[in-house]
N, C-alpha and C. Protein backbone atom coordinates (compact mmCIF):
# COMPACT_ATOMS: atom_id res chain seq x y z
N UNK A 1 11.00 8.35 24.61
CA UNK A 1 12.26 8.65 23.94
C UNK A 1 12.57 10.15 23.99
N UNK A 2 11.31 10.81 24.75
CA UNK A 2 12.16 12.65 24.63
C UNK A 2 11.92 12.97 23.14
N UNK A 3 11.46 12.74 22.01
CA UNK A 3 10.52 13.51 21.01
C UNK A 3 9.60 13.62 20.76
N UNK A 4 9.20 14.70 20.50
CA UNK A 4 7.92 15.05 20.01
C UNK A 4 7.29 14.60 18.71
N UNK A 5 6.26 14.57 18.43
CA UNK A 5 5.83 14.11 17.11
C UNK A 5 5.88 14.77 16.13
N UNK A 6 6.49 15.95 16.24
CA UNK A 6 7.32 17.15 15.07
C UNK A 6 8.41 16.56 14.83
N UNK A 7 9.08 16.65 16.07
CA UNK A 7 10.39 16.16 16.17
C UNK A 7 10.95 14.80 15.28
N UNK A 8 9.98 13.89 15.83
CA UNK A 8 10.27 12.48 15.22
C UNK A 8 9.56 12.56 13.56
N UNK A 9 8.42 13.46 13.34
CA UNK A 9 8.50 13.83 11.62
C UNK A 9 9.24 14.50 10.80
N UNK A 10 9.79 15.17 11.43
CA UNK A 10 11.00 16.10 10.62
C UNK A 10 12.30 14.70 10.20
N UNK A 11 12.78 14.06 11.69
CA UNK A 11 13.77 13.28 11.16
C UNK A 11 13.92 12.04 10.68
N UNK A 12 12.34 11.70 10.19
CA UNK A 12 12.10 10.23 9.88
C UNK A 12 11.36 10.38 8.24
N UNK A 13 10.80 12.26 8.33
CA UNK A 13 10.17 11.79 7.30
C UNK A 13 8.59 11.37 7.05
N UNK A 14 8.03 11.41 8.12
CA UNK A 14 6.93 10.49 8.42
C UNK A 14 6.15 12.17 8.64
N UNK A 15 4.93 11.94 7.96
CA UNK A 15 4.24 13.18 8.66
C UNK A 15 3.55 12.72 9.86
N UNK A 16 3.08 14.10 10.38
CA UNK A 16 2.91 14.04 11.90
C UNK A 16 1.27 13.47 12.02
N UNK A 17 0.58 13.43 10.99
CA UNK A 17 -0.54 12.54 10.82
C UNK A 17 -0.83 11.57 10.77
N UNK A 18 0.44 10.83 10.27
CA UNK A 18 0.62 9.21 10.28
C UNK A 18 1.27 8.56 11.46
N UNK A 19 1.91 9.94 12.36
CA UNK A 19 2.35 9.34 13.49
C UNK A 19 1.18 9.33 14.58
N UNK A 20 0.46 10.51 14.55
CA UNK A 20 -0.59 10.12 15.22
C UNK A 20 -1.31 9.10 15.30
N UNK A 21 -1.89 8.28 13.67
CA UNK A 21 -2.39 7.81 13.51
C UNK A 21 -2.02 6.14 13.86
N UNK A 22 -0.68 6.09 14.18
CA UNK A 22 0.28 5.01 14.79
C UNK A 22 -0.07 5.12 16.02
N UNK A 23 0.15 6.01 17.29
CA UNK A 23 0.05 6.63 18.33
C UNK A 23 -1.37 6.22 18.56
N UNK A 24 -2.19 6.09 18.12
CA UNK A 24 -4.20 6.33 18.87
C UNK A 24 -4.41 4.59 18.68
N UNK A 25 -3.38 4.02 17.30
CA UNK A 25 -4.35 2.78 16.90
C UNK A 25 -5.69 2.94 15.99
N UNK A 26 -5.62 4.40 15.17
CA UNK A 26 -6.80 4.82 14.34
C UNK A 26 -6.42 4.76 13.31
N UNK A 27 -7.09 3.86 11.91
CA UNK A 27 -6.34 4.08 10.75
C UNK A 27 -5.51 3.22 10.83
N UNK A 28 -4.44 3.42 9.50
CA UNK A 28 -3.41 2.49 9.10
C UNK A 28 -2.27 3.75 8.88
N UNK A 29 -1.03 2.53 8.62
CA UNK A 29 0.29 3.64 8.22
C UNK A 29 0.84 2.45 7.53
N UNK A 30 1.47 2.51 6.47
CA UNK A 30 2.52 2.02 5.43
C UNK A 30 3.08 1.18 6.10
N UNK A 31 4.25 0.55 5.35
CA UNK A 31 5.33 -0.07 6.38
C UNK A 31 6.75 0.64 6.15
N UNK A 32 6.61 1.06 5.10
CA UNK A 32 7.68 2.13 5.07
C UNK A 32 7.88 3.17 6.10
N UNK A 33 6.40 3.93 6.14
CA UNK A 33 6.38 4.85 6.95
C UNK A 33 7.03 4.22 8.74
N UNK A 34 6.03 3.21 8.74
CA UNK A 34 6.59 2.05 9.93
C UNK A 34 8.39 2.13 10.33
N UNK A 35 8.70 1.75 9.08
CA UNK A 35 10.12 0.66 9.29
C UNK A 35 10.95 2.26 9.56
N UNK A 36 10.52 3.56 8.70
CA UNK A 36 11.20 4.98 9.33
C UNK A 36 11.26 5.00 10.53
N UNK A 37 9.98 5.12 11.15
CA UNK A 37 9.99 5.38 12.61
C UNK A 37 10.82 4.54 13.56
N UNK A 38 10.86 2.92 13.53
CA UNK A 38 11.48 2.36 13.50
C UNK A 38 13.22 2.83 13.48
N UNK A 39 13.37 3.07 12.76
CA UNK A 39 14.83 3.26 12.66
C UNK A 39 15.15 4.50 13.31
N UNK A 40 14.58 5.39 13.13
CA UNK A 40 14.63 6.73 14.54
C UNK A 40 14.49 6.98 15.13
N UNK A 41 13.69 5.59 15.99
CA UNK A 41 13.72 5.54 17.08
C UNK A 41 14.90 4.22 17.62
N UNK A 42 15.27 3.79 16.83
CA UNK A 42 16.58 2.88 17.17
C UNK A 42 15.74 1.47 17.65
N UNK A 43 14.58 1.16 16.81
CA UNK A 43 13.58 0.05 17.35
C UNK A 43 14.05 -1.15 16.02
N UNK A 44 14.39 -0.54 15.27
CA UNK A 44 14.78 -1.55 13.95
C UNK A 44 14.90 -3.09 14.17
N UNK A 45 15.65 -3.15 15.00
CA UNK A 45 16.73 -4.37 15.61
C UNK A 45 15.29 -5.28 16.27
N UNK A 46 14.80 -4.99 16.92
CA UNK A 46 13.85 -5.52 17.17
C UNK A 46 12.49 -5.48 16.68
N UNK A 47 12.41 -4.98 15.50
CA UNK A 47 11.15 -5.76 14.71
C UNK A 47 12.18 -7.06 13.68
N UNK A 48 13.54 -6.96 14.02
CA UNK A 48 14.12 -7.89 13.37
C UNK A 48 13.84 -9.22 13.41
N UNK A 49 13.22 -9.57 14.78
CA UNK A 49 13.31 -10.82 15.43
C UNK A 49 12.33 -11.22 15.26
N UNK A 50 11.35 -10.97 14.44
CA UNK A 50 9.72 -11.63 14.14
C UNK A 50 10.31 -11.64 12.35
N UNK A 51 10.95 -11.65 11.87
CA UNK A 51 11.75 -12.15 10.67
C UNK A 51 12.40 -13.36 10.68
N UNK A 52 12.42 -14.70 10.08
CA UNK A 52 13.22 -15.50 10.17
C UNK A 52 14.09 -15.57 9.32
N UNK A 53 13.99 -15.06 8.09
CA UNK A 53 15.06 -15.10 6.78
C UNK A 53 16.54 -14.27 7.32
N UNK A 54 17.36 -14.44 7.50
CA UNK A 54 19.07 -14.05 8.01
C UNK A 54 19.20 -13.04 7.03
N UNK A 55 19.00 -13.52 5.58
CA UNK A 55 19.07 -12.49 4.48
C UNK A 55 18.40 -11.61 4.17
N UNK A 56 16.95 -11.28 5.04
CA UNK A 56 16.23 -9.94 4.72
C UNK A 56 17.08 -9.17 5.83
N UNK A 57 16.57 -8.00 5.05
CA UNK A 57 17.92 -7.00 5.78
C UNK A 57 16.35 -5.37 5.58
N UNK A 58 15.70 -5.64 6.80
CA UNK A 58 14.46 -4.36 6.43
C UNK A 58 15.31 -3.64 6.52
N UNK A 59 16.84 -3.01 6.87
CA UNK A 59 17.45 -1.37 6.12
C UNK A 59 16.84 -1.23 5.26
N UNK A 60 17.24 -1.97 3.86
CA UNK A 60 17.36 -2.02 2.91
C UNK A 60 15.59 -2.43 2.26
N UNK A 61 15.06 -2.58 3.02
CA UNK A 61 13.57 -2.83 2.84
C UNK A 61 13.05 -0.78 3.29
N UNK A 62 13.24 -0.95 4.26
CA UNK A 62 13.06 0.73 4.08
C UNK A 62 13.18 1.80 3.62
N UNK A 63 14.48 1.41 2.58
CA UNK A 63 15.00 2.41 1.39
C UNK A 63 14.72 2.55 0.33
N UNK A 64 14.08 0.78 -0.36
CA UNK A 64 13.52 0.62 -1.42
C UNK A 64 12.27 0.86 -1.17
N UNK A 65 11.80 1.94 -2.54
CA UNK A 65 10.57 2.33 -2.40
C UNK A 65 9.97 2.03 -3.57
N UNK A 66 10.20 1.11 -4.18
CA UNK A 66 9.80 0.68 -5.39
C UNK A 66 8.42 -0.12 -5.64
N UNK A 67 7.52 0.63 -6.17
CA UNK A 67 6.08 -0.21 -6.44
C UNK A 67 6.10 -0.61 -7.94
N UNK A 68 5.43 -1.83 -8.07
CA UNK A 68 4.81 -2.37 -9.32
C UNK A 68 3.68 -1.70 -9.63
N UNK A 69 3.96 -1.22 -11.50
CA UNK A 69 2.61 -0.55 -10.95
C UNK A 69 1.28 -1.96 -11.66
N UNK A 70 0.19 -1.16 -11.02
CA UNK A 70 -1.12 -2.22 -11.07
C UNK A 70 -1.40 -2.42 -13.11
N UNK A 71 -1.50 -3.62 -12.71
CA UNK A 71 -2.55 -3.60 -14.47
C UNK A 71 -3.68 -3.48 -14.28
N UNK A 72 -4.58 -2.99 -15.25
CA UNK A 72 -5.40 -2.86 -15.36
C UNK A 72 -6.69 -3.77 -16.00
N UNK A 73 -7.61 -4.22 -15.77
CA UNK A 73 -8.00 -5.46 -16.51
C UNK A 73 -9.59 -4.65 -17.12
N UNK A 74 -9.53 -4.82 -18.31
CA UNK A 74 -11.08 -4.73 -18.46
C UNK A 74 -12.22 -5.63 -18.42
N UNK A 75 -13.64 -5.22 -17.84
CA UNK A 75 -14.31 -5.94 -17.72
C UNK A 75 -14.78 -6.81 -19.04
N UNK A 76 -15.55 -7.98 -19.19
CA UNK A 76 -15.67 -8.53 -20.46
C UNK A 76 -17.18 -8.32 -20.46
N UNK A 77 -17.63 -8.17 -21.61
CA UNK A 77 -18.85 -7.30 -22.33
C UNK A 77 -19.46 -8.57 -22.20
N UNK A 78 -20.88 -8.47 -21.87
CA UNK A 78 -21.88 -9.32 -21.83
C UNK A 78 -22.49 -9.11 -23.56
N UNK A 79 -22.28 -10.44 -23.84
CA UNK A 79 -23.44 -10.50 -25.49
C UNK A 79 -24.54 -10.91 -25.36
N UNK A 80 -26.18 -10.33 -25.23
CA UNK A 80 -27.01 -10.77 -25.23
C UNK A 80 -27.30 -11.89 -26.30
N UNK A 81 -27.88 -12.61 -26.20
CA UNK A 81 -28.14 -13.37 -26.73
C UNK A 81 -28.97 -13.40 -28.27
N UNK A 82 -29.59 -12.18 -28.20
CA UNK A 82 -29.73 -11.75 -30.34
C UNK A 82 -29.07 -11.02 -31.02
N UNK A 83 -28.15 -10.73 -29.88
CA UNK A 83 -26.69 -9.75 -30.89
C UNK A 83 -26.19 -10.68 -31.76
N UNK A 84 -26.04 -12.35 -31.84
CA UNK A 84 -25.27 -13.25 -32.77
C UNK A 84 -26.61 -13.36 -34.18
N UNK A 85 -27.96 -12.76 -33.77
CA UNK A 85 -28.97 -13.26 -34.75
C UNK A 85 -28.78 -11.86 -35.85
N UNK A 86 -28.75 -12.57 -37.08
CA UNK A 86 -29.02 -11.86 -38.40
C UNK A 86 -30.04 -10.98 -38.59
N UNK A 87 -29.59 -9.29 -38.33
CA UNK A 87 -30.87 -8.54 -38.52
C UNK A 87 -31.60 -8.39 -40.03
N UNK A 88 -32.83 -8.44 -39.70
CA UNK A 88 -33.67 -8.79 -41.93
C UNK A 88 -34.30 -7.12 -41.07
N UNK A 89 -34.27 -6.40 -42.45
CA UNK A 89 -35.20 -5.14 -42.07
C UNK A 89 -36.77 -5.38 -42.15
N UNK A 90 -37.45 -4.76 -41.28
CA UNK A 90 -38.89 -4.89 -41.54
C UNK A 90 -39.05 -5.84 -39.90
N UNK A 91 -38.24 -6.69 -39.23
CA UNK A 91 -38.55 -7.39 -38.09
C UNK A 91 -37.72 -7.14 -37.14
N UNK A 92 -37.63 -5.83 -37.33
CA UNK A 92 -36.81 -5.23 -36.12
C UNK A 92 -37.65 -5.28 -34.27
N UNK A 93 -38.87 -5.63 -34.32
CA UNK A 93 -39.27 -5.82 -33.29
C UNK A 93 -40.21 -6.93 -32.80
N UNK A 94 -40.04 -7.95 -33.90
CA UNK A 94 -39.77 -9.36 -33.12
C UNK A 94 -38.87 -9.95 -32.27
């Protein structure tokens, strides 16, 4: 396409690390970062066609950058088994 990988980070947005990292096949890259490059390079249209839904529209998948954020779950506490027994003083090490 005649850009450089400056070139195509400056106007996509994408740093030039993640394009490399697209470029070798080393690592991963987003799909955001993806669907940018994509579109500046005028490739959009054709990652269209491995989509079957008429109504996804990845523009509009590329613009929204909206994450859920994660919950958090805590682990559940193990009760040994004489934590439920009645401590008497004096048999603390029976």
């Amino acid at each position: 396409m005649g850009l450089s990988q400056e070139d195509l980070s400056v106007k996509s947005g994408v740093s030039p690390s993640s394009i490399a990292r697209l470029e070798t096949g080393k690592g991963n890259i987003s799909l955001l970062n993806l669907l940018s490059l994509l579109k500046e390079l005028d490739l959009l249209n054709e990652l269209q066609l491995i989509f079957r839904d008429p109504n996804l529209s990845l523009a509009l998948l590329a613009k929204s950058k909206t994450k859920k954020p994660r919950q958090r779950v805590r682990k559940q506490k193990k009760i040994s088994p004489n934590e439920n027994k009645e401590w008497i003083w004096g048999k603390q090490n029976e």
